[in-house]
N, C-alpha and C. Protein backbone atom coordinates (compact mmCIF):
# COMPACT_ATOMS: atom_id res chain seq x y z
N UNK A 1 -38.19 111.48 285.71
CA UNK A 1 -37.96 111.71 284.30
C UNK A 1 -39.17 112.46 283.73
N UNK A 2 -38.80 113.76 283.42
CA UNK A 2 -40.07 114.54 282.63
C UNK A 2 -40.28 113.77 281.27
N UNK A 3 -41.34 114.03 280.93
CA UNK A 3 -41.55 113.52 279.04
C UNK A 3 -42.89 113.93 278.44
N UNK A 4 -42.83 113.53 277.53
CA UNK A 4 -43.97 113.72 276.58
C UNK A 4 -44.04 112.94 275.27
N UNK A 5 -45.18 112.66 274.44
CA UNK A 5 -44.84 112.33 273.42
C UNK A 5 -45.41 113.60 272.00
N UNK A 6 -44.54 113.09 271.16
CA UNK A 6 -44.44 114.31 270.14
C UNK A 6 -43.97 114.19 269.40
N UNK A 7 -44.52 114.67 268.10
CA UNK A 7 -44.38 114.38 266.26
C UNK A 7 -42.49 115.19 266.40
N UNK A 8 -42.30 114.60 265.44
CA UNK A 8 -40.32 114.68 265.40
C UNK A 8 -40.46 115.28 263.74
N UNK A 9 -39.64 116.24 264.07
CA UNK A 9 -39.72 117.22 262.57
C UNK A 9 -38.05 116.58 261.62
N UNK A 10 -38.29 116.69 260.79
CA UNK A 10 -36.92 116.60 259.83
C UNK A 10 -36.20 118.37 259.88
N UNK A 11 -34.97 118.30 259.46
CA UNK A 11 -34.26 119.30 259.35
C UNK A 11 -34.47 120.50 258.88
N UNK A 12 -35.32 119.82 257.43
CA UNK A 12 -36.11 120.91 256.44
C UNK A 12 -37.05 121.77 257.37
N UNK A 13 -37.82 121.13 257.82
CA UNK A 13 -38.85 121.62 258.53
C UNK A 13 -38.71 122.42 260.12
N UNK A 14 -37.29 122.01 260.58
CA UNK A 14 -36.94 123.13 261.97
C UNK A 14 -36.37 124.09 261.04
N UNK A 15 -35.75 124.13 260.37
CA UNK A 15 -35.01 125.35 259.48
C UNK A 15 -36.25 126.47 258.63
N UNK A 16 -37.36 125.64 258.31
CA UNK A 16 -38.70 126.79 257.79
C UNK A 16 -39.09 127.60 259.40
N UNK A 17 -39.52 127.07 260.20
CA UNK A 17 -39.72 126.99 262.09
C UNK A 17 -38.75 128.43 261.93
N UNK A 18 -37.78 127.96 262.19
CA UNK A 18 -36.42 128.74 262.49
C UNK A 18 -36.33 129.89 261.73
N UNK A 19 -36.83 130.09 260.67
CA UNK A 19 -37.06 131.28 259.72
C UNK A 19 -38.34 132.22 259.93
N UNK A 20 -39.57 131.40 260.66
CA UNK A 20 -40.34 131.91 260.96
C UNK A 20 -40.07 132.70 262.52
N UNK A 21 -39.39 131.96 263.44
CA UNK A 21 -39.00 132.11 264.24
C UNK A 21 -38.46 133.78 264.24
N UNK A 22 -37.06 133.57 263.55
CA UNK A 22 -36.38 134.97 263.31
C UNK A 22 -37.20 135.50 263.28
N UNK A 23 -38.22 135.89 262.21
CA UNK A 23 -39.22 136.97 262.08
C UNK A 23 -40.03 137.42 262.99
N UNK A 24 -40.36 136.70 263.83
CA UNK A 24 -41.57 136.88 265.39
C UNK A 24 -40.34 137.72 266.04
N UNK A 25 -39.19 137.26 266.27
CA UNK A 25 -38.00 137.88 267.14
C UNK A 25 -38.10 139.39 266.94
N UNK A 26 -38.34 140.05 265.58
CA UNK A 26 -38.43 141.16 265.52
C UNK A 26 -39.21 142.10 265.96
N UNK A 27 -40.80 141.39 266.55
CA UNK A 27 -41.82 141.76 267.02
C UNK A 27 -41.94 141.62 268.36
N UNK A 28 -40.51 141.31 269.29
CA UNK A 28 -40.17 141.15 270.82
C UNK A 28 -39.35 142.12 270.90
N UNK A 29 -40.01 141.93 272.62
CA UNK A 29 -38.34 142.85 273.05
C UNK A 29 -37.53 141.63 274.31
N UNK A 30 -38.06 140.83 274.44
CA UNK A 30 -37.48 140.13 274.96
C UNK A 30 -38.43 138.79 275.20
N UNK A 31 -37.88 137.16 275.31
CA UNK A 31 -38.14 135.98 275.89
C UNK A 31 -37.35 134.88 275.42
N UNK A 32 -37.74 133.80 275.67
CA UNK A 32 -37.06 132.63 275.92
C UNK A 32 -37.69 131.58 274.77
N UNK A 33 -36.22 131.73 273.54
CA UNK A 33 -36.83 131.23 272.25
C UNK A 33 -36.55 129.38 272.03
N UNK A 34 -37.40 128.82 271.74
CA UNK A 34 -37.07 127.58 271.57
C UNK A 34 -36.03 127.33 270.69
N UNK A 35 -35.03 126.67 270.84
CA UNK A 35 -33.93 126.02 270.10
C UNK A 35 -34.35 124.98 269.03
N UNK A 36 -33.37 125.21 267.92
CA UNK A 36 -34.46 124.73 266.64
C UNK A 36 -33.97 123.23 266.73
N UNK A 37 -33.24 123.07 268.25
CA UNK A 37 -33.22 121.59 267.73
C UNK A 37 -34.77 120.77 268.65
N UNK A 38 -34.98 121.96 269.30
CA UNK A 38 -36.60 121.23 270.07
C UNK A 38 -37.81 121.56 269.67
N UNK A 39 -37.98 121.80 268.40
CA UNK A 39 -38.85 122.20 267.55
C UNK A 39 -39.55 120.85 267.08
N UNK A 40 -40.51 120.94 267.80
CA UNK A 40 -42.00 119.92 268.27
C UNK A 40 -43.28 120.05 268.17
N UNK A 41 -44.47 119.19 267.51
CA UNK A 41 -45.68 119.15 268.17
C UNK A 41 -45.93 118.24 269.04
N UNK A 42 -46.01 118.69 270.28
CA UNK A 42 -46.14 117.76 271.35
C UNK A 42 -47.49 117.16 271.13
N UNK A 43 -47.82 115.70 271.37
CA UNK A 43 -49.17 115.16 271.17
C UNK A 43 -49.77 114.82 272.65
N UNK A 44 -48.79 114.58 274.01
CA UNK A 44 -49.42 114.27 274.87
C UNK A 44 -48.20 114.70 275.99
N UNK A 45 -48.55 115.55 277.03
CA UNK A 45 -47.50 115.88 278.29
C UNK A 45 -47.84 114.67 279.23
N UNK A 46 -46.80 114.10 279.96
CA UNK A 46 -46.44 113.31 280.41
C UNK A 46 -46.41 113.52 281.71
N UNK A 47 -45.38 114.66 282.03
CA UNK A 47 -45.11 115.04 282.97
C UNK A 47 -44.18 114.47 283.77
N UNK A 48 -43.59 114.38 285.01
CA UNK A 48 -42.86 113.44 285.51
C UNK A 48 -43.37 111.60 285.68
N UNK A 49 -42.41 111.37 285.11
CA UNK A 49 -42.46 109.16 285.14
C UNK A 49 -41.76 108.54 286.16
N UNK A 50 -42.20 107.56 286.04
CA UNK A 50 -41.08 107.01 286.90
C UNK A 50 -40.37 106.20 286.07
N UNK A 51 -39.23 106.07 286.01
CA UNK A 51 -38.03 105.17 284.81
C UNK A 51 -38.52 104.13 284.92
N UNK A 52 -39.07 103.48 286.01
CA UNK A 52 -39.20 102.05 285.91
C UNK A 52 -40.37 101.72 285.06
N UNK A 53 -41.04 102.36 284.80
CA UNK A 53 -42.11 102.35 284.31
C UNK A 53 -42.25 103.07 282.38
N UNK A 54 -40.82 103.18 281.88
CA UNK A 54 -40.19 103.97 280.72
C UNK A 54 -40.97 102.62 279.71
N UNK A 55 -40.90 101.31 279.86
CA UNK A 55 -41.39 100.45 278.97
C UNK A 55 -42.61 100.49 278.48
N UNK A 56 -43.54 100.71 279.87
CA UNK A 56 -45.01 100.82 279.72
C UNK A 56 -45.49 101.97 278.49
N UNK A 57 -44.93 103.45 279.00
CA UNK A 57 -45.08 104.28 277.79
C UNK A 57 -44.25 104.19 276.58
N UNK A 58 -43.83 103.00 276.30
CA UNK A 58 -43.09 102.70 275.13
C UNK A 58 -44.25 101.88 274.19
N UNK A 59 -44.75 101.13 274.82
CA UNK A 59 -45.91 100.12 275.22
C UNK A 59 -47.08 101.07 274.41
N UNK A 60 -47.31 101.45 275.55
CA UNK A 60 -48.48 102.77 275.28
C UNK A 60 -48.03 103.51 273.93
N UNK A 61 -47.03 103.97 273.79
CA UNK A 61 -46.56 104.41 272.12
C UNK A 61 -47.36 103.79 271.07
N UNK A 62 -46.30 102.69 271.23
CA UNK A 62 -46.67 101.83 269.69
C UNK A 62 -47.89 100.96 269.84
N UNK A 63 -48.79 101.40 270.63
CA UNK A 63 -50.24 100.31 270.29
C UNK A 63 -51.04 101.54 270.12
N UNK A 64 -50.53 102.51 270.28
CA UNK A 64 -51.33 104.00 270.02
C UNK A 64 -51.24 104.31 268.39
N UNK A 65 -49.76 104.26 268.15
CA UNK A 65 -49.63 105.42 266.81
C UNK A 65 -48.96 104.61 265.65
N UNK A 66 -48.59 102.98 265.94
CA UNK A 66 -47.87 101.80 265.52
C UNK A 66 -48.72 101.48 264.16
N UNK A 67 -50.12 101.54 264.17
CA UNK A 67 -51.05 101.53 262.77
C UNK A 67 -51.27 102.43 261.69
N UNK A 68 -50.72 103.46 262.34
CA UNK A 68 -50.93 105.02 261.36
C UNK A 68 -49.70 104.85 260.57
N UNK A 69 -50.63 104.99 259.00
CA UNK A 69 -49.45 105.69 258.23
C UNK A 69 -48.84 106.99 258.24
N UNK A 70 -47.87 107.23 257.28
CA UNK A 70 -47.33 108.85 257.55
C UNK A 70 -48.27 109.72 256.77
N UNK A 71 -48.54 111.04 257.58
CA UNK A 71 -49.92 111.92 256.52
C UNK A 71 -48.63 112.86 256.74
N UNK A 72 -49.45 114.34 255.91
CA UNK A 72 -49.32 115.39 256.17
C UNK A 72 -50.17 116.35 256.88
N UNK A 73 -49.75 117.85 257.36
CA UNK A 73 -50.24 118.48 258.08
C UNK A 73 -49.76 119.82 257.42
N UNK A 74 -50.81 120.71 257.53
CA UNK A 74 -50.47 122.13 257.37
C UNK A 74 -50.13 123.23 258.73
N UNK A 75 -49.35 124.05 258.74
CA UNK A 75 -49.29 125.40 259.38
C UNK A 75 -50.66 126.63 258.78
N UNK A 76 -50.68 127.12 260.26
CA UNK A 76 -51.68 128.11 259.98
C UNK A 76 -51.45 129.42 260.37
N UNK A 77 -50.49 129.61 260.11
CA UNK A 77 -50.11 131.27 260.71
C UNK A 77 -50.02 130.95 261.93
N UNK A 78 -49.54 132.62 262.59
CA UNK A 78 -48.62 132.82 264.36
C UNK A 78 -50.28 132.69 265.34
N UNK A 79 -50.11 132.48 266.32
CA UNK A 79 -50.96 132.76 267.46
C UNK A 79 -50.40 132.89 268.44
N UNK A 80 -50.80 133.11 269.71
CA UNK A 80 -50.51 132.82 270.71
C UNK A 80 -51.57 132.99 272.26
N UNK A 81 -50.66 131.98 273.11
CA UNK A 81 -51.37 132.30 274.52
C UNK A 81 -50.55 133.17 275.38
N UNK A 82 -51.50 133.31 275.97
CA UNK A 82 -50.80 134.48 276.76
C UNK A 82 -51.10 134.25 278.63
N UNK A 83 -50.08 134.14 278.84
CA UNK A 83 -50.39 134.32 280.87
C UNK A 83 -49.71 135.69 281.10
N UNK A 84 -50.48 136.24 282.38
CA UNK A 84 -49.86 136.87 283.51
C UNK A 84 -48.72 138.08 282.58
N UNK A 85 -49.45 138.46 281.25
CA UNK A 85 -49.01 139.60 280.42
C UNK A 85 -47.75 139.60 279.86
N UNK A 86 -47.63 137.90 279.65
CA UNK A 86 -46.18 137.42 278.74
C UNK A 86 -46.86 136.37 277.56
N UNK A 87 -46.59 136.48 276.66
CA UNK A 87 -47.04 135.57 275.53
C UNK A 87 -46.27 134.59 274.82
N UNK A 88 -46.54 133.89 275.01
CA UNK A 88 -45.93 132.32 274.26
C UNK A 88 -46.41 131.86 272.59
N UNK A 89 -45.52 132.61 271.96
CA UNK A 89 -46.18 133.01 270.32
C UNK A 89 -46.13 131.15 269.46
N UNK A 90 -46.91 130.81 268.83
CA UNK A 90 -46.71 129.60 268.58
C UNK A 90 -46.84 129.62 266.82
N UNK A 91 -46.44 128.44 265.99
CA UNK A 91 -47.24 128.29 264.92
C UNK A 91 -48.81 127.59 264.94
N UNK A 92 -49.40 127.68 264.02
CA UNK A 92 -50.76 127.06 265.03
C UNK A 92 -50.57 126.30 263.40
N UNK A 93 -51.47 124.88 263.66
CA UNK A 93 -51.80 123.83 262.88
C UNK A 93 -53.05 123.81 262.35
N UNK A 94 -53.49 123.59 261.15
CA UNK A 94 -54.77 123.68 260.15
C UNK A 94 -55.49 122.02 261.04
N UNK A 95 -57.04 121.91 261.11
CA UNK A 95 -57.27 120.97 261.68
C UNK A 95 -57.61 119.68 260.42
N UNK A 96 -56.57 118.60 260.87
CA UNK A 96 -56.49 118.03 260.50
C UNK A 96 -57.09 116.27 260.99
N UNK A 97 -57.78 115.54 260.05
CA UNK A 97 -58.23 114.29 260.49
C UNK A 97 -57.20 113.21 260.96
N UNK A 98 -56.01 113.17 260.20
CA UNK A 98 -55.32 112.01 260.64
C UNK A 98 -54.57 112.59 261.94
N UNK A 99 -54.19 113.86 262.60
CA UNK A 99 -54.05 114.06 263.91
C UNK A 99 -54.75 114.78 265.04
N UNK A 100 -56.11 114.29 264.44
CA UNK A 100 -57.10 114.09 265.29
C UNK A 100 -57.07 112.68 266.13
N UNK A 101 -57.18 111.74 264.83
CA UNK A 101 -57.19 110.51 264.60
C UNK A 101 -56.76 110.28 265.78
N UNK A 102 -55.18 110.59 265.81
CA UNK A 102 -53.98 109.96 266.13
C UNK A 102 -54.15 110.05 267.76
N UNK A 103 -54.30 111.84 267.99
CA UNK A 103 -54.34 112.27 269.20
C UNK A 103 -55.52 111.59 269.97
N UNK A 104 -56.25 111.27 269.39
CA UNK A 104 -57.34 110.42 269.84
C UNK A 104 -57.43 109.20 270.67
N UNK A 105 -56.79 108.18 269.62
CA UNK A 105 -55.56 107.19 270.06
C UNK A 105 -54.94 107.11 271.24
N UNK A 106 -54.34 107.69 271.20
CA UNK A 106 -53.24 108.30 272.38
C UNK A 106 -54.15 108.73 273.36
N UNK A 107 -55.11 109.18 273.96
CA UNK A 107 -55.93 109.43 274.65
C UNK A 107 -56.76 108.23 274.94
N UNK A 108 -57.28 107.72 273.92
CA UNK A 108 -57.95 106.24 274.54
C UNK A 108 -56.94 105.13 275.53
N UNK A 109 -55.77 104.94 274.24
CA UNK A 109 -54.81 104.62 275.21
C UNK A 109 -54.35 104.69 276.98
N UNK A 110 -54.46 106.14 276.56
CA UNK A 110 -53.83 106.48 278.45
C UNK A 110 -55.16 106.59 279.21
N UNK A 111 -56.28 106.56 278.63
CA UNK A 111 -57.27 106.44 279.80
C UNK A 111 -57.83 104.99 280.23
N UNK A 112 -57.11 104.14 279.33
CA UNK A 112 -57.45 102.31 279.61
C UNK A 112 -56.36 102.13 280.72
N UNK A 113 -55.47 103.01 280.62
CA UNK A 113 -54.20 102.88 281.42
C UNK A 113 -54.11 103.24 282.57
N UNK A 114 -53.19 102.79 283.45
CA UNK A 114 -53.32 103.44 284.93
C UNK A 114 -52.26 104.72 284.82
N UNK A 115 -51.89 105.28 283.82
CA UNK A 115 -50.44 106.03 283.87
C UNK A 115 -50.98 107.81 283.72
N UNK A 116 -52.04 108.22 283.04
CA UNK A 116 -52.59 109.59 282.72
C UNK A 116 -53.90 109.54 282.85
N UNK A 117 -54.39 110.88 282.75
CA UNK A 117 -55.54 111.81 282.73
C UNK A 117 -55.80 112.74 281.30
N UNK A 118 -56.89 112.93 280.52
CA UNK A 118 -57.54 113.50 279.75
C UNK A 118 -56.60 114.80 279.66
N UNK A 119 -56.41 115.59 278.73
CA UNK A 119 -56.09 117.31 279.06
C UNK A 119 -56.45 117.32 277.13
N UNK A 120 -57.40 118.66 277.36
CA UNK A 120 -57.45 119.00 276.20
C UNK A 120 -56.06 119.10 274.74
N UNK A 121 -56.56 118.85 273.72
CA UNK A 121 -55.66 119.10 272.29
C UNK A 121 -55.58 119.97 271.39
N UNK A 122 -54.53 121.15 271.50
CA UNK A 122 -54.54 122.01 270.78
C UNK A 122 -53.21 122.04 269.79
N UNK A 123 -52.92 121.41 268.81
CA UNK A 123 -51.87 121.23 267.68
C UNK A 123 -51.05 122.66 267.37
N UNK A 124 -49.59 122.86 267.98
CA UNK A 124 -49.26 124.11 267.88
C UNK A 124 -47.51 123.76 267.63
N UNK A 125 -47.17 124.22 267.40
CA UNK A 125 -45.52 124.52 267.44
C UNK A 125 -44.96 125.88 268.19
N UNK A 126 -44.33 125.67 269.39
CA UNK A 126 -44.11 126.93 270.28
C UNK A 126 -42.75 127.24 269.55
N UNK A 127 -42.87 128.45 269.21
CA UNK A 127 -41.70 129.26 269.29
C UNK A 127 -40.86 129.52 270.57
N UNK A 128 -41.32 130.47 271.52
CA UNK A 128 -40.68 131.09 272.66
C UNK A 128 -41.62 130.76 273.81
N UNK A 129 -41.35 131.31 275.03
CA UNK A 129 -42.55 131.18 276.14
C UNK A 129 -41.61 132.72 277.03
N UNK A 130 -42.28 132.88 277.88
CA UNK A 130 -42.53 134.47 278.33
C UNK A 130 -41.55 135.33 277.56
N UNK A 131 -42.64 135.97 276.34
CA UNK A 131 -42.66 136.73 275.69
C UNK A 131 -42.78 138.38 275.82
N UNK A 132 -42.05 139.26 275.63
CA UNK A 132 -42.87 140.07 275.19
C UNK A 132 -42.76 141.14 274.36
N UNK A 133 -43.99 141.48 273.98
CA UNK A 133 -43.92 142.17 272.60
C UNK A 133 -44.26 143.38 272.49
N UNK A 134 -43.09 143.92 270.95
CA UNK A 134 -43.45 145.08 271.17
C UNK A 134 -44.50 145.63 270.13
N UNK A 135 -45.09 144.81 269.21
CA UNK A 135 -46.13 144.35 268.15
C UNK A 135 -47.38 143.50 267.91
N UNK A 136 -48.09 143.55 267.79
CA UNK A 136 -48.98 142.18 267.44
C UNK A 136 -48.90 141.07 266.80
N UNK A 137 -48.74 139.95 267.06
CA UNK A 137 -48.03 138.46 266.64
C UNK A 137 -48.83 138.49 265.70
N UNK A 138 -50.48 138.68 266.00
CA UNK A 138 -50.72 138.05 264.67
C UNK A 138 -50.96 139.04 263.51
N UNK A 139 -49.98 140.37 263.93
CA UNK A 139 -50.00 141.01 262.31
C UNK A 139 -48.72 140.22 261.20
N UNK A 140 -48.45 139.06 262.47
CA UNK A 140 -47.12 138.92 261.12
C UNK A 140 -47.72 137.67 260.10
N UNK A 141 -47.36 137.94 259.14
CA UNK A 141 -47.77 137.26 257.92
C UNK A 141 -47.00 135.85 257.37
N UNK A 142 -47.28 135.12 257.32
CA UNK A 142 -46.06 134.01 256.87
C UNK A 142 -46.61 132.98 255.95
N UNK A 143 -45.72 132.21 255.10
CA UNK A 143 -46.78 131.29 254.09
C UNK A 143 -46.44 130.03 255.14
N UNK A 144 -47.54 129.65 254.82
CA UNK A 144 -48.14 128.36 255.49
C UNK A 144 -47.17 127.05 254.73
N UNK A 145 -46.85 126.08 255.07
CA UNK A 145 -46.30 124.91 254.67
C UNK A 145 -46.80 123.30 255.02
N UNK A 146 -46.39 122.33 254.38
CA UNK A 146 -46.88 121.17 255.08
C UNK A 146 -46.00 120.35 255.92
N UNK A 147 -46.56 119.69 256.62
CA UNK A 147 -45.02 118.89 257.47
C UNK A 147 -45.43 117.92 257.07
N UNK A 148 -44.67 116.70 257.04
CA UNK A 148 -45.21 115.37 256.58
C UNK A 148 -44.55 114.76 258.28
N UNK A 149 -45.95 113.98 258.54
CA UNK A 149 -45.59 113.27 260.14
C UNK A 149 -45.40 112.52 259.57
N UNK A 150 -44.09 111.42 259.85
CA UNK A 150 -43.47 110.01 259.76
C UNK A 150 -43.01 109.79 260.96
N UNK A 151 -42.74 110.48 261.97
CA UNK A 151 -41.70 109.85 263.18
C UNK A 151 -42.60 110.35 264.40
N UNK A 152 -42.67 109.80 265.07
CA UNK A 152 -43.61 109.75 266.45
C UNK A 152 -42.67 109.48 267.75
N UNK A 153 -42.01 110.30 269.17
CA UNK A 153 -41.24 109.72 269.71
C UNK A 153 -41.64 109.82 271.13
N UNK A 154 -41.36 109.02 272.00
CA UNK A 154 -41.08 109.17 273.82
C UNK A 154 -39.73 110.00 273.72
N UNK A 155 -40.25 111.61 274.39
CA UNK A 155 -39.16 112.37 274.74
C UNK A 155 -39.09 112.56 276.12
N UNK A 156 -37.37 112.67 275.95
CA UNK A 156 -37.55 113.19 277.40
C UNK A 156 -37.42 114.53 278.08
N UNK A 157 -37.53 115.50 278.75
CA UNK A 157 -37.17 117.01 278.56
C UNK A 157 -35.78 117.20 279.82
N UNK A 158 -34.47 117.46 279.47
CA UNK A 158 -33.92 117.43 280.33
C UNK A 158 -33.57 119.07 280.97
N UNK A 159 -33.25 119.27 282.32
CA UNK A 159 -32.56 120.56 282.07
C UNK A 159 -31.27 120.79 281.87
N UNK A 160 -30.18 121.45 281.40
CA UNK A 160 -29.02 120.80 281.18
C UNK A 160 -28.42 122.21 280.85
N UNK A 161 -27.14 123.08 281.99
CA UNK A 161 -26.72 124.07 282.29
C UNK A 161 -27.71 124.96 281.93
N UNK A 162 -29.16 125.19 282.60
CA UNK A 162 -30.09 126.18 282.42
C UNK A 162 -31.07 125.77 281.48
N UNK A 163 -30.36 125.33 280.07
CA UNK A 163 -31.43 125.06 278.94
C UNK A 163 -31.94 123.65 278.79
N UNK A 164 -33.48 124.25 278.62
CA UNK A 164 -34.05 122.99 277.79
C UNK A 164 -34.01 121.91 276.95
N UNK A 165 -33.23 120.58 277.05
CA UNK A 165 -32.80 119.60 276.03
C UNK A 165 -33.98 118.58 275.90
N UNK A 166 -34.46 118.35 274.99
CA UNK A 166 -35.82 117.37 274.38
C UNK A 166 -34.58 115.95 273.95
N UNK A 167 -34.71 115.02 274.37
CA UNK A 167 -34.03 113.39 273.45
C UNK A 167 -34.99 112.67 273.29
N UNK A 168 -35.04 112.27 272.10
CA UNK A 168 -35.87 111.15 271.90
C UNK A 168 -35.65 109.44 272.50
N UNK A 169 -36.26 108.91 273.62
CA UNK A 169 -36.08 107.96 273.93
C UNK A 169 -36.42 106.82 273.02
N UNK A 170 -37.74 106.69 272.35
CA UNK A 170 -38.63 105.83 271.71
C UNK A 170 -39.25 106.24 270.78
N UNK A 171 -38.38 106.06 269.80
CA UNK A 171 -39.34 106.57 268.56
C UNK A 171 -39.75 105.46 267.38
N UNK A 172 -41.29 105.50 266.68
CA UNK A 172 -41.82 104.62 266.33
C UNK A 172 -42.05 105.71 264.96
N UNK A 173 -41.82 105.01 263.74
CA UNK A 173 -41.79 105.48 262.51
C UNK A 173 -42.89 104.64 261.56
N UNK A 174 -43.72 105.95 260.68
CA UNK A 174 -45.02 105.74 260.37
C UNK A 174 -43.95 105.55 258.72
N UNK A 175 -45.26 104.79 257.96
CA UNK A 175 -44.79 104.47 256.53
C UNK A 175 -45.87 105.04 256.09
């Protein structure tokens, strides 16, 4: 079972994504665009689990992110990384204390744990992944917005006739 855990957007907020989205599209000539129903900040890759073991990172969830209230977060304009001369255009995130906080958490967590390893934190929302363009991502301009984090979930990533399906197994909701 692949997974990860990762902030869960409301409707409002894949549909702004999704608008921003369109607009990057114009600055490709071709890649592989995220579906606005998997429109995510992932907080921690998982990687493959073993099911039997689905409780433990349920476990690991809510003693991680179970105390946090709900904040907000800003967008910071397009970026992206780039491999092997394909670019993976993202929204990038303003740095923020309470998902610092959080991601923090979640890292202390899995290193008391026998289940993960450390990997750096970079707060992003992926649009697409092998990209490429026929423009510069970051000439495109966009207004920035806030997301309000309330929902925190254990996803799982399935593949499913070719495409990428994200379900939320375990999700723990901030007040």
């Amino acid at each position: 079972m692949r997974a990860f855990y990762g902030i869960v957007f409301d409707d409002e907020t894949k549909n702004k994504i999704y608008g921003i989205q369109s607009e990057v599209k114009k600055y490709t000539s071709r890649g592989k665009f995220v579906p606005l129903a998997n429109f995510h900040i992932t907080l921690k890759f998982l990687g493959d689990i073993d099911p039997k073991e689905f409780d433990d990172y349920c476990d690991l969830l809510e003693s991680a992110v179970g105390g946090f209230n709900a904040f907000q977060i800003v967008t910071k304009g397009i970026g992206e990384f780039t491999k092997a001369n394909k670019a993976m255009p993202y929204i990038g995130i303003k740095e923020s204390k309470a998902l610092i906080a959080m991601n923090n958490n979640i890292q202390q967590m899995v290193n008391r744990s026998y289940l993960l390893r450390h990997e750096n934190f970079t707060p992003h929302i992926t649009l697409a992944r092998q990209v490429e363009t026929k423009e510069r991502l970051s000439d495109i301009e966009i207004t920035n917005f806030n997301i309000e984090v309330n929902k925190i979930a254990l996803f799982e990533s399935k593949n499913e006739k070719n495409k990428l399906v994200y379900e939320e197994r375990a999700i723990i909701r901030l007040v």
